[in-house]
Protein backbone atom coordinates (compact mmCIF):
# COMPACT_ATOMS: atom_id res chain seq x y z
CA UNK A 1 0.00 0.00 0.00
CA UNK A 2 1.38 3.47 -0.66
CA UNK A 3 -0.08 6.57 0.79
CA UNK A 4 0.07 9.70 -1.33
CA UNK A 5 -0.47 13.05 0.03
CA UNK A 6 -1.50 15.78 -2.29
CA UNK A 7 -2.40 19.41 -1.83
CA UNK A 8 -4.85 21.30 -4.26
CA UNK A 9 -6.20 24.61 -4.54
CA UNK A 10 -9.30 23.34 -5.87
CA UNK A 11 -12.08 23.40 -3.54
CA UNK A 12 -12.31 20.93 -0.93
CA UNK A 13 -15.39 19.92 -1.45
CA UNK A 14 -15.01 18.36 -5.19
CA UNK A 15 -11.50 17.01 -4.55
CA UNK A 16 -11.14 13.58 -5.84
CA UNK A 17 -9.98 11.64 -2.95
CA UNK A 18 -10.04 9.48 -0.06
CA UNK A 19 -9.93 11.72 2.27
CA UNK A 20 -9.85 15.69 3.05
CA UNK A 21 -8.03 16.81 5.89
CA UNK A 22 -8.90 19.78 7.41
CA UNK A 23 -7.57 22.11 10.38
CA UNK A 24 -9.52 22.60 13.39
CA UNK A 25 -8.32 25.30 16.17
CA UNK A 26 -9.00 24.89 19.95
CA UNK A 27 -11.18 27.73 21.11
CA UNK A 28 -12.42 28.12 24.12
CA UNK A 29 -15.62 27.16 23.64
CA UNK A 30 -14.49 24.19 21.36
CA UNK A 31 -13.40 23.57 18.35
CA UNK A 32 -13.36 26.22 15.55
CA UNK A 33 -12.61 25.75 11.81
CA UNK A 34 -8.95 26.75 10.91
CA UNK A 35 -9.21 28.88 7.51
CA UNK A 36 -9.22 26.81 4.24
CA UNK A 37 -12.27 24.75 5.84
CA UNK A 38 -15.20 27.10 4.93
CA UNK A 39 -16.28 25.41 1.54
CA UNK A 40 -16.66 22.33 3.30
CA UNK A 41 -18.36 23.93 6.00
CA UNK A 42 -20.89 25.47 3.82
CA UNK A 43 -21.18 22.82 1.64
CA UNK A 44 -22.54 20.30 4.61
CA UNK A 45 -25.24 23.44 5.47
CA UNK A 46 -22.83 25.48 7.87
CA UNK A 47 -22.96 22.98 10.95
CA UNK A 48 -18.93 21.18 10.69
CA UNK A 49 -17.90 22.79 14.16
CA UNK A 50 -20.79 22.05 15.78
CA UNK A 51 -20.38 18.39 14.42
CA UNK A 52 -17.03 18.20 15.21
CA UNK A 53 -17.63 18.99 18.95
CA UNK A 54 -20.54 16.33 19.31
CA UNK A 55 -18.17 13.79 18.39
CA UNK A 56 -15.58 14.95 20.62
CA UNK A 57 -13.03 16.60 19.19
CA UNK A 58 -11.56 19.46 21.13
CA UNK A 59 -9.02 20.86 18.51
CA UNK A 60 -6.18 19.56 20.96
CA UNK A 61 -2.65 19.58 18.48
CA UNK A 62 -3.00 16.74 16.60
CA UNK A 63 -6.24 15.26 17.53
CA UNK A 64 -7.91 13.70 14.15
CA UNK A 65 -11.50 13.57 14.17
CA UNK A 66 -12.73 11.25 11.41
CA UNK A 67 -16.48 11.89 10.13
CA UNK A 68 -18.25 10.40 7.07
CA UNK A 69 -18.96 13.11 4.09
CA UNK A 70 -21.94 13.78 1.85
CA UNK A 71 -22.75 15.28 -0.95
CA UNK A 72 -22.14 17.64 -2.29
CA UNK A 73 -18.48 16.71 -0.89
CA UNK A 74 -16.84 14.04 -3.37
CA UNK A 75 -14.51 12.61 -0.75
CA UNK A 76 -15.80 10.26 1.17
CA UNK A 77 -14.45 10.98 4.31
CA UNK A 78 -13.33 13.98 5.85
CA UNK A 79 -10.58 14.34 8.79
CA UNK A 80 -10.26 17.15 10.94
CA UNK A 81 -6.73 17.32 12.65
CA UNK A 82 -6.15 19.55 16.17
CA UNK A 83 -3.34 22.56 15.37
CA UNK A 84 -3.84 23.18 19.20
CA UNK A 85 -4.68 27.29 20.53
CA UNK A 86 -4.82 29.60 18.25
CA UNK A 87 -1.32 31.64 19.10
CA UNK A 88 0.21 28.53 20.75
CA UNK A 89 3.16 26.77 19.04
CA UNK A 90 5.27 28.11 16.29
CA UNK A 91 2.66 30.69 15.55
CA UNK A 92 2.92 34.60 15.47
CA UNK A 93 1.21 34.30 19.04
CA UNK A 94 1.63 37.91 19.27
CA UNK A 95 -0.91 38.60 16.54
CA UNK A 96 -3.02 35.48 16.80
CA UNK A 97 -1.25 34.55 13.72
CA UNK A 98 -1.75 31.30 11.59
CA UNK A 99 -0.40 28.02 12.61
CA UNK A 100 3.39 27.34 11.37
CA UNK A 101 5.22 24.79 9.68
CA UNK A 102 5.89 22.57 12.82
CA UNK A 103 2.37 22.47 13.82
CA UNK A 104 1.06 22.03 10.13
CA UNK A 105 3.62 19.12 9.59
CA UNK A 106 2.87 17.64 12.80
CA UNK A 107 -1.08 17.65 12.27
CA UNK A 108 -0.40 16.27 8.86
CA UNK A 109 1.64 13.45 10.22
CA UNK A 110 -1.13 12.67 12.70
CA UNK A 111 -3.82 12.87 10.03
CA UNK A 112 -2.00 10.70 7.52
CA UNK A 113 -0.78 7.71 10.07
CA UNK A 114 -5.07 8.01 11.45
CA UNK A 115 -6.04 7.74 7.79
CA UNK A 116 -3.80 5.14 6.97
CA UNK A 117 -4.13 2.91 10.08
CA UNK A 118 -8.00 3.06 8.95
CA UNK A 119 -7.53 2.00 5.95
CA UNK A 120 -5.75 -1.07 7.01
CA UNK A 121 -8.42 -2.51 9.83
C-alpha cells in the first residue's frame, strides 16, 4: 500500500480523494474551523464545528476527528486534525497569527498515520 499526500487549490469539497483533511483550532468554547475549511463547511449546510464537537473533538494539536462526508463533498471521508490554541506553538502568538510549519507538519503526520491505520483494519 502506498499513501500519497496531495495538496490542491481546488475546492475541498469536489477534490477527488479518499480523504480531506482539514484544520480545526481549539477555542475556548471548542473547536473552531482553521481557515481553508469554509467550503466544506458550507457545503454540509454550515454545521462542521458544531459536528465536530458532538463527536468529541476538542481541537487539541493533533487530535484527528474522522467523520463520514456527503454530498455535495466528493470525498468520502473527511478528517479534521487539532493545530492546538490559536497563538500557541510556532505561531505569530503575538498577533493570533496562523499556525506554522511545525504544527502544520505535525497535524499532517497525525492525520496521515489516522487515515492510513484506517484503511488497514
Amino acid at each position: 500500500m502506498t499513501t500519497t499526500l496531495s495538496f490542491s487549490t481546488s475546492v475541498p469539497r469536489s477534490v477527488d480523494a479518499d480523504a480531506v483533511v482539514i484544520g480545526v483550532i481549539k477555542g475556548q468554547d471548542g473547536p473552531v474551523l482553521a481557515p481553508g475549511a469554509a467550503d466544506l463547511d458550507e457545503a454540509l449546510g454550515g454545521g462542521l464545528a458544531a459536528t465536530l464537537a458532538t463527536l468529541g473533538a476538542t481541537g487539541q494539536a493533533e487530535e484527528v476527528t474522522r467523520l463520514p462526508a456527503s454530498a455535495p463533498v466528493t470525498a468520502p471521508v473527511i478528517a479534521a486534525v487539532g493545530l492546538g490554541p490559536a497563538g500557541a506553538g510556532d505561531t505569530d502568538a503575538a498577533a493570533g497569527g496562523p499556525p506554522g510549519p511545525e504544527t502544520l507538519r505535525r497535524a499532517a503526520g497525525a492525520a496521515v498515520r489516522t487515515l492510513a491505520a484506517a484503511s488497514r483494519t
